[in-house]
C-alpha atoms as a PDB file:
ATOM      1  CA  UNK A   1      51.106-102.850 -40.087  1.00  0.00           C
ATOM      2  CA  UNK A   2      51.395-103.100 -36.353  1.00  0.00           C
ATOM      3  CA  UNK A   3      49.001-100.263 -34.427  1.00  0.00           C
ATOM      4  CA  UNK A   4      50.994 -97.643 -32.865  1.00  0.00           C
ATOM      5  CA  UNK A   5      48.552 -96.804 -29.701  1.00  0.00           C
ATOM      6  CA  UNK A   6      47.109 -99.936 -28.491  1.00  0.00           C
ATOM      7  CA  UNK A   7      43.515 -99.781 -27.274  1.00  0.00           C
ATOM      8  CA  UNK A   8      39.922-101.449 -27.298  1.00  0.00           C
ATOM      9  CA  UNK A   9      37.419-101.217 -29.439  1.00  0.00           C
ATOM     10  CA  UNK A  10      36.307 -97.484 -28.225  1.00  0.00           C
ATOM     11  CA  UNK A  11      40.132 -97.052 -28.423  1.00  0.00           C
ATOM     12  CA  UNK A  12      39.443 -93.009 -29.715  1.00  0.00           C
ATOM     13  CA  UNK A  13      36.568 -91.930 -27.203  1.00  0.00           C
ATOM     14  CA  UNK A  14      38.556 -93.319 -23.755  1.00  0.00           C
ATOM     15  CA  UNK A  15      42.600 -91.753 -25.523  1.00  0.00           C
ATOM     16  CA  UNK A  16      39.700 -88.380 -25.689  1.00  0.00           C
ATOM     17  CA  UNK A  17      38.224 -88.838 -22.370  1.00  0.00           C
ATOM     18  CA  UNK A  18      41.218 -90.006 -20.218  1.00  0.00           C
ATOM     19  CA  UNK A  19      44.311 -88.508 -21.941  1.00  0.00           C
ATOM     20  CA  UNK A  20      43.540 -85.393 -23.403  1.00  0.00           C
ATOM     21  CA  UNK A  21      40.266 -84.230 -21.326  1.00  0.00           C
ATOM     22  CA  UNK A  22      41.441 -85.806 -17.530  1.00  0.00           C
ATOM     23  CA  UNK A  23      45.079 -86.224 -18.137  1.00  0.00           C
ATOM     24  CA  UNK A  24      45.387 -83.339 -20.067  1.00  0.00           C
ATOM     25  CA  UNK A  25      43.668 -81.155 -17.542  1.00  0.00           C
ATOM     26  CA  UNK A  26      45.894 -82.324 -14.556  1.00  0.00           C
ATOM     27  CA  UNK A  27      48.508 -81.508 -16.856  1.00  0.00           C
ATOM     28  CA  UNK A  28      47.829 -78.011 -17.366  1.00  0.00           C
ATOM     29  CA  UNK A  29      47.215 -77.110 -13.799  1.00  0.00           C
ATOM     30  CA  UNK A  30      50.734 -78.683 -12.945  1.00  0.00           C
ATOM     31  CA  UNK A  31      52.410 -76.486 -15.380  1.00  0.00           C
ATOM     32  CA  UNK A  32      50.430 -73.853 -14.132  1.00  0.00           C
ATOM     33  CA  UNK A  33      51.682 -74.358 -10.685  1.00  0.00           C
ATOM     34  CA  UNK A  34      55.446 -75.020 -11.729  1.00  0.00           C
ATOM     35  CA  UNK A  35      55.026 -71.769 -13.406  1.00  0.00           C
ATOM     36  CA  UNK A  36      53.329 -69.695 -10.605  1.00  0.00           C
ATOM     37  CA  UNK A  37      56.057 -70.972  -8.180  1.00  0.00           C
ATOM     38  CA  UNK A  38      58.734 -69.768 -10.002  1.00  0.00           C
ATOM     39  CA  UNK A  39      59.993 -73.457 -10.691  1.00  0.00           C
ATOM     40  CA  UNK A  40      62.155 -74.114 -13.727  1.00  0.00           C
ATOM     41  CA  UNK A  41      60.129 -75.982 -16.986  1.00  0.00           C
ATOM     42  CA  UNK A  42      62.478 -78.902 -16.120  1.00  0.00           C
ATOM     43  CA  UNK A  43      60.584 -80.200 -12.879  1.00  0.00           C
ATOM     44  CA  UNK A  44      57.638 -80.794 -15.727  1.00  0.00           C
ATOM     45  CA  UNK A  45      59.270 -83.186 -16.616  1.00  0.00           C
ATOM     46  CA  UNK A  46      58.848 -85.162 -13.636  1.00  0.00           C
ATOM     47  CA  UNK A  47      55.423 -84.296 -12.829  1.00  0.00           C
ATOM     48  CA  UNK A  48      54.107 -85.338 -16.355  1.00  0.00           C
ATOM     49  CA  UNK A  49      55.249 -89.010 -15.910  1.00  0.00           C
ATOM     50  CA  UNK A  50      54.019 -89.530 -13.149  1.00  0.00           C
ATOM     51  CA  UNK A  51      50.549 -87.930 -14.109  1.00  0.00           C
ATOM     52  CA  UNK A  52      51.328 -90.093 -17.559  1.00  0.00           C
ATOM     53  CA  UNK A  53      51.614 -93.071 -15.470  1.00  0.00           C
ATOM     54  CA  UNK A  54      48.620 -92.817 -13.643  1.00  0.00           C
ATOM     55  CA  UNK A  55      46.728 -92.055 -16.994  1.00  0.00           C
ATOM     56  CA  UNK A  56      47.972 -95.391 -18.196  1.00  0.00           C
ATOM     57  CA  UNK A  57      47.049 -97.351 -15.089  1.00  0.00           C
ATOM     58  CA  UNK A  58      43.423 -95.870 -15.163  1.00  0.00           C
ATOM     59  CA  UNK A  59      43.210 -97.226 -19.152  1.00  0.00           C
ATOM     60  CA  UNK A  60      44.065-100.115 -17.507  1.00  0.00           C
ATOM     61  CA  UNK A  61      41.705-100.296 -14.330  1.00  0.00           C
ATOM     62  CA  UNK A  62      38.925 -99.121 -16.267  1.00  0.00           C
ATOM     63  CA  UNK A  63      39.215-100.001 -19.887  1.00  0.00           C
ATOM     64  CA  UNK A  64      41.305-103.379 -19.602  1.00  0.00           C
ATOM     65  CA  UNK A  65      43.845-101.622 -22.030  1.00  0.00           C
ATOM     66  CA  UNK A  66      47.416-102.660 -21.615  1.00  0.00           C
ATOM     67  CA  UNK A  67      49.370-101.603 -18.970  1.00  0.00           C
ATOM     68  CA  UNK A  68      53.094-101.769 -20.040  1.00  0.00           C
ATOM     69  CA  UNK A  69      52.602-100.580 -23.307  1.00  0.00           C
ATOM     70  CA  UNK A  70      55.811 -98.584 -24.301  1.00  0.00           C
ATOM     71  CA  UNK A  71      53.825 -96.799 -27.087  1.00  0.00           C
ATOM     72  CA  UNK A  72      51.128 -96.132 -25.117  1.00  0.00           C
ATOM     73  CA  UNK A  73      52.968 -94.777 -22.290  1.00  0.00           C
ATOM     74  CA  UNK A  74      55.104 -92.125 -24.991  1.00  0.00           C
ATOM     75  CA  UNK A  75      51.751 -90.910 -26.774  1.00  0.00           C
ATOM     76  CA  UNK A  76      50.127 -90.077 -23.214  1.00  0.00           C
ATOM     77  CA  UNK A  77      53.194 -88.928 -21.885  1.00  0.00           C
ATOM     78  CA  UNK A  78      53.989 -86.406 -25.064  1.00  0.00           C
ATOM     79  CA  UNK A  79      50.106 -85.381 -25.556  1.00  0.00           C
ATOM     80  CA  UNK A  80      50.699 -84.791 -21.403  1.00  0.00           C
ATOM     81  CA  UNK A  81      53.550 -82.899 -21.857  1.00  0.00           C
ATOM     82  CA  UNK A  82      51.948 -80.672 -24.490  1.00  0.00           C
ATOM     83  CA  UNK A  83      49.499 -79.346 -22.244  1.00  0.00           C
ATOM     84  CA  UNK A  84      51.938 -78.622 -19.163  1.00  0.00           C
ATOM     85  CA  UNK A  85      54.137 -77.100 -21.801  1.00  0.00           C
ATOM     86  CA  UNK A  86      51.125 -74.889 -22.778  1.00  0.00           C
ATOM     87  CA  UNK A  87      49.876 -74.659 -18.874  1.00  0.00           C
ATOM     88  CA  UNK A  88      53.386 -73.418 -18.132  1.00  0.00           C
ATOM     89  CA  UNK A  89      53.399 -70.838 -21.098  1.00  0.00           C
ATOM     90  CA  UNK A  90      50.291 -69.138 -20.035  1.00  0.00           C
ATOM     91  CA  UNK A  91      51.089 -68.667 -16.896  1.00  0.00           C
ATOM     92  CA  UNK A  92      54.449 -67.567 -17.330  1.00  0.00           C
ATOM     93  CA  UNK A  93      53.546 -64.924 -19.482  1.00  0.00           C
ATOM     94  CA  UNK A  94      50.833 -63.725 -17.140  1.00  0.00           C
ATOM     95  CA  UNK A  95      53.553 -63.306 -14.433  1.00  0.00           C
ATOM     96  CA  UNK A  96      56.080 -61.491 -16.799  1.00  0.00           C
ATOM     97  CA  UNK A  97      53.061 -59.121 -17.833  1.00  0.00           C
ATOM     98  CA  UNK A  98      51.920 -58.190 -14.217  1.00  0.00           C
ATOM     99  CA  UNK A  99      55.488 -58.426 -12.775  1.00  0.00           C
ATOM    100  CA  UNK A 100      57.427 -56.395 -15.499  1.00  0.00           C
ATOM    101  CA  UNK A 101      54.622 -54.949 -17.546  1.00  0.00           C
ATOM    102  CA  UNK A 102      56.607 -51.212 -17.296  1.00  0.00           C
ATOM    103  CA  UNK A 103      59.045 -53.384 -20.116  1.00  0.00           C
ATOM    104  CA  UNK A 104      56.146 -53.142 -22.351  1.00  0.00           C
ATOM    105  CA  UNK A 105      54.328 -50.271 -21.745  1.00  0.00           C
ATOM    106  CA  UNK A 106      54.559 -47.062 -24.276  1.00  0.00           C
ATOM    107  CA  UNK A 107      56.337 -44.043 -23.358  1.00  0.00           C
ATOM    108  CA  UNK A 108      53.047 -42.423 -22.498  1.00  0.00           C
ATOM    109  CA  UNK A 109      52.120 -44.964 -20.419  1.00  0.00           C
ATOM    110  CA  UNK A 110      54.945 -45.063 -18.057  1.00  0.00           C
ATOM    111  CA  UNK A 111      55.357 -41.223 -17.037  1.00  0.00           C
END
């Protein structure tokens, strides 16, 4: 059965360390900042493949993993996108609280 992320033999600690930990954290604060700007949650798109393909390149610099690896390059990118999509969510809801937080408040509350 052919592996489904390619990787070296500390294949699990570097996918930890660059993807989730590094990649993942650049990945929040961009959907953070897509949020906080107002943006749409389609620019994240965008952003996370290009923070996806840098991810890949540093396995690559780094960890001599391959570089174009099409299954490598959709785990990152979707494990990416997770945590703008999450990032983005926070945020957004912070914003609608402060901004329109009268929507939510109890009669009580808002004479």
């Amino acid at each position: 059965m052919p592996e489904i992320y390619q990787s070296g033999p500390n294949g699990l600690w570097v996918f930890l360390l660059l993807t989730v930990a590094i990649g993942g954290g650049a990945a929040w604060v961009t959907g953070k900042a897509i949020a906080e700007t107002w943006r749409p949650v389609s620019q994240l798109v965008v952003y996370v493949l290009l923070i996806a393909a840098g991810v890949r390149f540093f396995h690559y610099a780094l960890f001599e993993e391959p570089l174009l690896a099409a299954a490598n390059f959709l785990v990152d990118a979707a494990v990416l996108l997770a945590a703008a999509l999450a990032g983005f969510r926070v945020a957004r809801a912070r914003q609608m609280a402060r901004q329109y937080g009268w929507l939510t408040a109890s009669r009580g509350e808002r004479a």
